[in-house]
N, C-alpha and C. Protein backbone atom coordinates (compact mmCIF):
# COMPACT_ATOMS: atom_id res chain seq x y z
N UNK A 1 2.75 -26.18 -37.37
CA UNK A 1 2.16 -27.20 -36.52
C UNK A 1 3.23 -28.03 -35.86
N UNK A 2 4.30 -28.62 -36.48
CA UNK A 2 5.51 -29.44 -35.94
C UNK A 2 6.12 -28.65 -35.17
N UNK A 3 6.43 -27.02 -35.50
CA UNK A 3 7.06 -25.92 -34.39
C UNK A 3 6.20 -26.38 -33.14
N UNK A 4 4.92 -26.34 -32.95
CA UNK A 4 3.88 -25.94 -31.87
C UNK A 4 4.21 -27.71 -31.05
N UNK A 5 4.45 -28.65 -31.81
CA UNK A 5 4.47 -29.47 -30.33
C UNK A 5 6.28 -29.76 -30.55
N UNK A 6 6.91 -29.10 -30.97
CA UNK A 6 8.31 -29.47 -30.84
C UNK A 6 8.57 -28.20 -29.33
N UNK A 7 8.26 -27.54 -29.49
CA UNK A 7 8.27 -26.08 -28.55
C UNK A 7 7.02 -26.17 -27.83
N UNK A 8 6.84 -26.24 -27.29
CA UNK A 8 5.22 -25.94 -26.47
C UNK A 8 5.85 -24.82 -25.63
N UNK A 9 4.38 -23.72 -26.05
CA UNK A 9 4.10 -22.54 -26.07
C UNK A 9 4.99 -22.39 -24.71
N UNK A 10 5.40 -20.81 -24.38
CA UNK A 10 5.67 -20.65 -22.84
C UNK A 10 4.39 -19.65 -22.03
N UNK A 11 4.55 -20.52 -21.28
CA UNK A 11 3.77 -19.66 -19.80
C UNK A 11 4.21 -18.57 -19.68
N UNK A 12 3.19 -17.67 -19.35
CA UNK A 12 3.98 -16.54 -19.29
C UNK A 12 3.74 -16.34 -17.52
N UNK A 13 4.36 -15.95 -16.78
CA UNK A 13 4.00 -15.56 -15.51
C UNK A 13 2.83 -14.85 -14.86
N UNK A 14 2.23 -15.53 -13.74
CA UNK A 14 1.90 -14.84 -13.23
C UNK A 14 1.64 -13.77 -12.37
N UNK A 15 0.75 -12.43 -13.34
CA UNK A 15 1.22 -10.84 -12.52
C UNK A 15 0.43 -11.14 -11.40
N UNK A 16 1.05 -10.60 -10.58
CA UNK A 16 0.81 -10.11 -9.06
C UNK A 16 -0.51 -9.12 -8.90
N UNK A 17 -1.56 -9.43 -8.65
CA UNK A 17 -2.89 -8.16 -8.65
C UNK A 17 -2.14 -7.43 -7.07
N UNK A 18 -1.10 -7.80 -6.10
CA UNK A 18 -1.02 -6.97 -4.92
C UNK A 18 -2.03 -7.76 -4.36
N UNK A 19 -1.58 -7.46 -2.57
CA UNK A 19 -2.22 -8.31 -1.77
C UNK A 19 -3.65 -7.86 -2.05
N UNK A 20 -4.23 -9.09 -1.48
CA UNK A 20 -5.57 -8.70 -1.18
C UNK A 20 -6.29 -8.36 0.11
N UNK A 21 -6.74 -7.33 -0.03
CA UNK A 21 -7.33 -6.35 1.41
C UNK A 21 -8.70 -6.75 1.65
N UNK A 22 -9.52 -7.37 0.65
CA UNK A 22 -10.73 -7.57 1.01
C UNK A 22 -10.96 -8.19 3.06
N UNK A 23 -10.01 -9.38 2.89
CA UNK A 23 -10.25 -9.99 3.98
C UNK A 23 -8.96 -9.50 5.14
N UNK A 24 -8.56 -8.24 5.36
CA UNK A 24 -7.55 -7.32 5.97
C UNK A 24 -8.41 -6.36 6.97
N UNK A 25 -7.95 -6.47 8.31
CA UNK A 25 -8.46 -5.53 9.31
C UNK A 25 -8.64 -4.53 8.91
N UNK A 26 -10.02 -3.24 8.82
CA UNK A 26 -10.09 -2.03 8.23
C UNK A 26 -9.20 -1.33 9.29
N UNK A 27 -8.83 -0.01 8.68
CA UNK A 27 -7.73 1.06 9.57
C UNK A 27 -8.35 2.21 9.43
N UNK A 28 -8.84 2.94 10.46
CA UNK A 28 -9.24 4.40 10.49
C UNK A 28 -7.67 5.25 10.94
N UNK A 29 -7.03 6.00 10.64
CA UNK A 29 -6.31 6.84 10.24
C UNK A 29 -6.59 7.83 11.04
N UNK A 30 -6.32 8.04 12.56
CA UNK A 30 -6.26 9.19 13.49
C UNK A 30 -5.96 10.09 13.82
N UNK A 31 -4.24 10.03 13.21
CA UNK A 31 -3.36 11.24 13.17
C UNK A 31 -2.37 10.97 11.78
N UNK A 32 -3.32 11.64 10.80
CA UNK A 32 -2.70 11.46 9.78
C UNK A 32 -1.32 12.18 9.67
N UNK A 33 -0.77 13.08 10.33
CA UNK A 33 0.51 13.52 10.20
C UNK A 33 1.46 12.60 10.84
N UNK A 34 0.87 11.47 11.15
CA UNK A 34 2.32 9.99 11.51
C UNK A 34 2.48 9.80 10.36
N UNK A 35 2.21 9.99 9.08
CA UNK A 35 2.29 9.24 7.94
C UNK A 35 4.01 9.62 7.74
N UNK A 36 4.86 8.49 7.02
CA UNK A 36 6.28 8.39 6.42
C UNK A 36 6.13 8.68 5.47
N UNK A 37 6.29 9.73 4.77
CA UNK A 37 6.35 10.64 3.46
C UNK A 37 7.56 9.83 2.58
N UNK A 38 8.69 9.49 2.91
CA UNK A 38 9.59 8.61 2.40
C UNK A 38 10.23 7.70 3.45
N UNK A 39 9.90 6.51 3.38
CA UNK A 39 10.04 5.11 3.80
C UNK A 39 10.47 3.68 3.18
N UNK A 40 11.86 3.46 3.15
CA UNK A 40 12.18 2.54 2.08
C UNK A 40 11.76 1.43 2.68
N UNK A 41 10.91 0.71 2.80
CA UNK A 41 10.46 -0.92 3.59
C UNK A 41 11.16 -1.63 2.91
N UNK A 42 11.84 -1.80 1.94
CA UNK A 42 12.46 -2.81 1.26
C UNK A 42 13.49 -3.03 2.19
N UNK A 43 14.16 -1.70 2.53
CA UNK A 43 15.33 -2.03 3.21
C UNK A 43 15.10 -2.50 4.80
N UNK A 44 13.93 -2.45 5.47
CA UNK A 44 13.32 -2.70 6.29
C UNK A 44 13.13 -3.85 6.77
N UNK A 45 14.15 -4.99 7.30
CA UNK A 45 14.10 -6.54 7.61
C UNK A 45 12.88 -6.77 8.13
N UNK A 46 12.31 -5.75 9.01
CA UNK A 46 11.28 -6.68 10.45
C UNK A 46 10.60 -5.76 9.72
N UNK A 47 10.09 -4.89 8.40
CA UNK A 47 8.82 -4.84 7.78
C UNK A 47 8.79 -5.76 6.82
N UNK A 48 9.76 -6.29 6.15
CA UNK A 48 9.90 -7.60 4.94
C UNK A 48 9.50 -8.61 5.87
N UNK A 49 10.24 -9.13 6.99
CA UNK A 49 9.44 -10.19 7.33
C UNK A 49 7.94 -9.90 8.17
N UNK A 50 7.22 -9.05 8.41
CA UNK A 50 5.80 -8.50 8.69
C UNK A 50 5.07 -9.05 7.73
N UNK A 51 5.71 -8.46 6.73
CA UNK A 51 4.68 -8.81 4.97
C UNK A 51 4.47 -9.91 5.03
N UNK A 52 5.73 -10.45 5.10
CA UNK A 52 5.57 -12.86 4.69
C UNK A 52 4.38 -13.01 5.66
N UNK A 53 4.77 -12.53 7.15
CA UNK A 53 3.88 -13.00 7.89
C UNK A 53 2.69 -13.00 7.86
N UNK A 54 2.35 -11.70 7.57
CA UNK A 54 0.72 -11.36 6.90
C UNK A 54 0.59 -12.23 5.48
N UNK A 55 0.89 -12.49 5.22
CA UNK A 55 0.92 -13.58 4.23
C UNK A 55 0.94 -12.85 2.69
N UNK A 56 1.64 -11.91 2.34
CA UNK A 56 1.80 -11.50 0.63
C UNK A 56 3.16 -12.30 0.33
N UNK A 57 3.07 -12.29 -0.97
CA UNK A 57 4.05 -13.02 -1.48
C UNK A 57 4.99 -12.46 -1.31
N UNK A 58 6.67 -13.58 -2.43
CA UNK A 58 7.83 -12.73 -2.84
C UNK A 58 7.37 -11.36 -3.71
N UNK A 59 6.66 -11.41 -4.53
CA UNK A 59 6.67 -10.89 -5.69
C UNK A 59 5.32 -9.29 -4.87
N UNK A 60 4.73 -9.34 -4.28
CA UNK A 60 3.42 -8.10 -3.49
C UNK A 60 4.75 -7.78 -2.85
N UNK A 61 5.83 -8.38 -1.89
CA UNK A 61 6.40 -7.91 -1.27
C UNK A 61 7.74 -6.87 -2.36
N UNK A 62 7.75 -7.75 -2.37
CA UNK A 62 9.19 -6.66 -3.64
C UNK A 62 8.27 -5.47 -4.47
N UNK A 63 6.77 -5.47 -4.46
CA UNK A 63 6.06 -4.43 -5.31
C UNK A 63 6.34 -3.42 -4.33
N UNK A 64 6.60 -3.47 -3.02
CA UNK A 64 6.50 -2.75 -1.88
C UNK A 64 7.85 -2.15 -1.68
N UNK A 65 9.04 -2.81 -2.18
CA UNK A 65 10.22 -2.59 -1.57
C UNK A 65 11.12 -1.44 -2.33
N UNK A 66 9.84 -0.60 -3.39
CA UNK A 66 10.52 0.54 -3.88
C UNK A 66 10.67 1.64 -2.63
N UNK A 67 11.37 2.76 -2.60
CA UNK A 67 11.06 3.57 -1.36
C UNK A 67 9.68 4.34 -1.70
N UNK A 68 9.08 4.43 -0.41
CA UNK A 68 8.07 5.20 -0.17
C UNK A 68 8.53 6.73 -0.32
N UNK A 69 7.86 7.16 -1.40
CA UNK A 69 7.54 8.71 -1.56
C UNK A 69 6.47 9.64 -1.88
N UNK A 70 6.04 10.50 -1.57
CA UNK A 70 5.36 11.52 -2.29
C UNK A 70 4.95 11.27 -4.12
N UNK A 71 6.35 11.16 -4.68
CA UNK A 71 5.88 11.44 -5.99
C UNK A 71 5.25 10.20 -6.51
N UNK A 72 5.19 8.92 -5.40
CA UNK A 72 3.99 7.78 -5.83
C UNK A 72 2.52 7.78 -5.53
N UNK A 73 2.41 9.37 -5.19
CA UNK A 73 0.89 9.88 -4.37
C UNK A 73 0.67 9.86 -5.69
N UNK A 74 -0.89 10.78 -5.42
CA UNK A 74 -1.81 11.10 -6.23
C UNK A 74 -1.14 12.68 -6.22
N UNK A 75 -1.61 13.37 -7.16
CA UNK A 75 -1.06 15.08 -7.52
C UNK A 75 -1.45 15.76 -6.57
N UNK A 76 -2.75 15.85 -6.05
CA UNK A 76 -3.04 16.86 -4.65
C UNK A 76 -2.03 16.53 -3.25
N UNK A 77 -1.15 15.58 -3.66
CA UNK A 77 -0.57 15.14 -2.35
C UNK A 77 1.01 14.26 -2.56
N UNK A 78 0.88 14.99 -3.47
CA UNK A 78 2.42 14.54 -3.68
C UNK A 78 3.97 14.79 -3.34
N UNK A 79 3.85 16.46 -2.89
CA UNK A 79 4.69 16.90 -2.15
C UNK A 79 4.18 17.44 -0.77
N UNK A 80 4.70 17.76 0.02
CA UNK A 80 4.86 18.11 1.61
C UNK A 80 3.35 19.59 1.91
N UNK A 81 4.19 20.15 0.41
CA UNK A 81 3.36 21.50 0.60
C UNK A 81 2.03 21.55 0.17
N UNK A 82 1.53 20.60 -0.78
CA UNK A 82 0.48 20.18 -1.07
C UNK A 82 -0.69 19.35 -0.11
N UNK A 83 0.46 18.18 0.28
CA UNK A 83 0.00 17.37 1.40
C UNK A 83 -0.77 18.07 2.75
N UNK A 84 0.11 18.87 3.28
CA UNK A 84 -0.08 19.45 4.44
C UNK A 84 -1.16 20.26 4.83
N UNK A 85 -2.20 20.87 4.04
CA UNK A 85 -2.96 21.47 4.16
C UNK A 85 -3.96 20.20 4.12
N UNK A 86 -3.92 19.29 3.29
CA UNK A 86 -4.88 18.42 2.94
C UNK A 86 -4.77 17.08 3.79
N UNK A 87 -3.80 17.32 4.91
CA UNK A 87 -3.67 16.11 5.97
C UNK A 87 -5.04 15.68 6.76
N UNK A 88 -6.10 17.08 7.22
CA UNK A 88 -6.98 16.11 7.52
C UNK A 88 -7.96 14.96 6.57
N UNK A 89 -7.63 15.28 5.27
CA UNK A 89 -8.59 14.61 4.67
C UNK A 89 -8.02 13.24 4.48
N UNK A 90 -6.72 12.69 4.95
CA UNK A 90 -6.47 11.85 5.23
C UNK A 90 -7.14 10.59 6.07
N UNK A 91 -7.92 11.34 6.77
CA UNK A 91 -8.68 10.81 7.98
C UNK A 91 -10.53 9.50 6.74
N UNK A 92 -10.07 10.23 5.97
CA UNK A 92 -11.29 9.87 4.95
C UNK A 92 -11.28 8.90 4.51
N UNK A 93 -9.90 8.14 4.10
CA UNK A 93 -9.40 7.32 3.50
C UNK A 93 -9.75 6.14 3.77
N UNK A 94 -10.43 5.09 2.76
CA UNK A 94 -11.31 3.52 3.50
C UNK A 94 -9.81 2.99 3.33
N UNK A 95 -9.18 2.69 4.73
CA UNK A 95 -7.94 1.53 4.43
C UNK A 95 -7.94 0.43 5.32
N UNK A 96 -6.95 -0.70 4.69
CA UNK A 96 -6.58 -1.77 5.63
C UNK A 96 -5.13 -1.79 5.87
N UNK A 97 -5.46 -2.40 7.10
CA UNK A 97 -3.94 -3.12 7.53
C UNK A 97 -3.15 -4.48 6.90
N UNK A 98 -2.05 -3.92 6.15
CA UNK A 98 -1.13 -4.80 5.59
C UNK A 98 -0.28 -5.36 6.26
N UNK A 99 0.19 -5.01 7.01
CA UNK A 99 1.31 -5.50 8.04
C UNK A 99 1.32 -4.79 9.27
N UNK A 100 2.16 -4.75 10.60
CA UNK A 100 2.43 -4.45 11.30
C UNK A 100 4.08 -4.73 11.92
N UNK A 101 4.77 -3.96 11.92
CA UNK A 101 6.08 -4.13 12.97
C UNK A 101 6.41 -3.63 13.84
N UNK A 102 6.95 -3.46 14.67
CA UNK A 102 7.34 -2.39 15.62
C UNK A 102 6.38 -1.65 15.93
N UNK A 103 6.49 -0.52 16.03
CA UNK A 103 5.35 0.84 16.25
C UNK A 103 5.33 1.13 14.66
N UNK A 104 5.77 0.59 13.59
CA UNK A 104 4.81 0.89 12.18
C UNK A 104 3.69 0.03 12.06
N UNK A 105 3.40 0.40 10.59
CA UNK A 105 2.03 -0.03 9.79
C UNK A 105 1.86 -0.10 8.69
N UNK A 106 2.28 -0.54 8.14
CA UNK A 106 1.98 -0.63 6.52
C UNK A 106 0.48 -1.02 6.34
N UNK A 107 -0.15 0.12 5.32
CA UNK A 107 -1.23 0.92 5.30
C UNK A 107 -1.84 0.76 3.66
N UNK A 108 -2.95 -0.17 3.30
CA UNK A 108 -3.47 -0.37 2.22
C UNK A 108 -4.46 0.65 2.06
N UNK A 109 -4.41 1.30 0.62
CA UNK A 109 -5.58 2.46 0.38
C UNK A 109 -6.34 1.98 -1.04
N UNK A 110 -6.76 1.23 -1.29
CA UNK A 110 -7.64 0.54 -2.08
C UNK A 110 -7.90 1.66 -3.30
N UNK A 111 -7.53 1.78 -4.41
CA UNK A 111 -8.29 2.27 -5.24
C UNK A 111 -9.99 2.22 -5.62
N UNK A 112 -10.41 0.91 -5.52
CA UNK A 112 -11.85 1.07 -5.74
C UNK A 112 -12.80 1.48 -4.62
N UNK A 113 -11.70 1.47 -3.56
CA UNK A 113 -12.78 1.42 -2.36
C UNK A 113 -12.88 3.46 -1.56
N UNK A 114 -11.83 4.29 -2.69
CA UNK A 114 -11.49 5.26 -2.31
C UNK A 114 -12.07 6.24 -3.59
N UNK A 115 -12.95 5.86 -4.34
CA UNK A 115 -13.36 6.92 -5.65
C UNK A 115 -13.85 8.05 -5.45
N UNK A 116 -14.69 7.69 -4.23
CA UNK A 116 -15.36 9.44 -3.66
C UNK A 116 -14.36 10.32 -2.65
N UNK A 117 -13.32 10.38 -3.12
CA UNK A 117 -12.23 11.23 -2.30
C UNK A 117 -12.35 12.16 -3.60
N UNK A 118 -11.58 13.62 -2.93
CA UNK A 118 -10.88 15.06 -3.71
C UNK A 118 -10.24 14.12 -5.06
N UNK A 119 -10.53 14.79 -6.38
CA UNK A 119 -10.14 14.29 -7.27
C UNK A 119 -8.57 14.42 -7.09
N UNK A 120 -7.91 15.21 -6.59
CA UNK A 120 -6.24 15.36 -6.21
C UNK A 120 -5.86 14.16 -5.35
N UNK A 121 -6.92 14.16 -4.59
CA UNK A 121 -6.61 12.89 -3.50
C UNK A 121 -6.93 11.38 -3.83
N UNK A 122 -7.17 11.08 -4.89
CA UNK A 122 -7.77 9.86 -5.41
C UNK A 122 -6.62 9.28 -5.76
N UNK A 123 -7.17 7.96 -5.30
CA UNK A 123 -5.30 6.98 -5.87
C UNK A 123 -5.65 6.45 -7.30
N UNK A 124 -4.58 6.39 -8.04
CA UNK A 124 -4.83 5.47 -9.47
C UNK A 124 -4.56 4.65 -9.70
N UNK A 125 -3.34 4.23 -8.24
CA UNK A 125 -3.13 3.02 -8.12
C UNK A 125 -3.40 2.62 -6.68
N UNK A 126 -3.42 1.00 -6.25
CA UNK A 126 -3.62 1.26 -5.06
C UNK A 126 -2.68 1.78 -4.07
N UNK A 127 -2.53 2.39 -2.89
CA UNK A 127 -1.58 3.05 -2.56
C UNK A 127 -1.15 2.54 -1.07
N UNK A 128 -0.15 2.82 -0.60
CA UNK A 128 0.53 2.20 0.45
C UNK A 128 1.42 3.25 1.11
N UNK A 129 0.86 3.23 2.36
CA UNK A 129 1.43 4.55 3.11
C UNK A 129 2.03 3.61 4.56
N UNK A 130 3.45 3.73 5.00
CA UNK A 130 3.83 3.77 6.59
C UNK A 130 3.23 4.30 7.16
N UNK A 131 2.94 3.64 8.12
CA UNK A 131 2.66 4.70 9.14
C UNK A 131 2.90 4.74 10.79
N UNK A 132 3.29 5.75 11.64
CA UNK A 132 3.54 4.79 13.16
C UNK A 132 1.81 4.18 13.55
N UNK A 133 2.64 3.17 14.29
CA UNK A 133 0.97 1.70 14.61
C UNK A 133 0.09 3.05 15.54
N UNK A 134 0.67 3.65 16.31
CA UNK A 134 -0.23 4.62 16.98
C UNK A 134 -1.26 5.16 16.33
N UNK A 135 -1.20 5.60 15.13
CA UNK A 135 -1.59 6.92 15.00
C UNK A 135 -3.09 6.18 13.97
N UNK A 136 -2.72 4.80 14.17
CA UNK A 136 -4.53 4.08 13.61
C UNK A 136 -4.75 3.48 14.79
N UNK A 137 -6.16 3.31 14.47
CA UNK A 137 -7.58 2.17 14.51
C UNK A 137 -7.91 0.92 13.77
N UNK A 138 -6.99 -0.04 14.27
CA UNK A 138 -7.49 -1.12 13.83
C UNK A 138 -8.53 -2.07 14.41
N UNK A 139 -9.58 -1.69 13.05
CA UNK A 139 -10.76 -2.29 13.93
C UNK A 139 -10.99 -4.05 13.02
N UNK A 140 -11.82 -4.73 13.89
CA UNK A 140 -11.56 -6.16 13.69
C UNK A 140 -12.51 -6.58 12.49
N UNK A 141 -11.99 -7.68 11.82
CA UNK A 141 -12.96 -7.81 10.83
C UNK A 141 -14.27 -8.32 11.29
């Protein structure tokens, strides 16, 4: 008891749930072969500052700033040769817009909002794809 108010307990931090897409322009996905199969945005100044702007934190943003690859897909789509056959079903995908820079897109794929996809194609986490700004539909909330 004398430990507990000589020390008061520590906080532990708070985890990051990742931005939230609920209230994020939906993105229909046109030409899914614009997608960046590996894309480091971390190293990416004018996609780091996109993110702030869209408003995710330090901490959503650095979740982002691993490089973009394949082997953070889902298994039906994790490499090139897998992917490629299964590019139109890309087009299926309920996503939002996370950011915008240049002619990219950083591309939210919602796990809950994606359950009725190819069990290969299903994310387990939520997933985040580049993409050039062309090759969506951003439609307005």
């Amino acid at each position: 008891m004398l430990c507990a108010l000589l020390h008061p307990p520590r906080l532990r931090p708070l985890v990051s749930k990742g931005p939230s897409w609920e209230n994020r322009a939906k993105v229909k996905i046109q030409k899914p072969e614009a997608v960046y199969a590996a894309y480091n945005i971390g190293a990416d100044s004018a996609a780091v500052k996109a993110m702030e702007s869209a408003g995710m934190s330090k901490a959503e943003i650095a979740g982002r700033g691993i490089p973009q690859h394949g082997a953070q897909w889902p298994d039906g789509i994790d490499s090139f040769e897998e992917r490629w056959p299964e590019l139109s079903l890309f087009k299926k995908y309920r996503a939002y817009l996370g950011a915008k820079w240049g002619n990219k897109a950083l591309v939210i794929v919602p796990v809950q909002e994606n359950q009725k996809m190819p069990a290969l194609m299903r994310p387990f986490v939520d997933m985040y794809f580049v993409y050039d700004a062309d090759a969506l539909l951003v439609k307005a909330n």
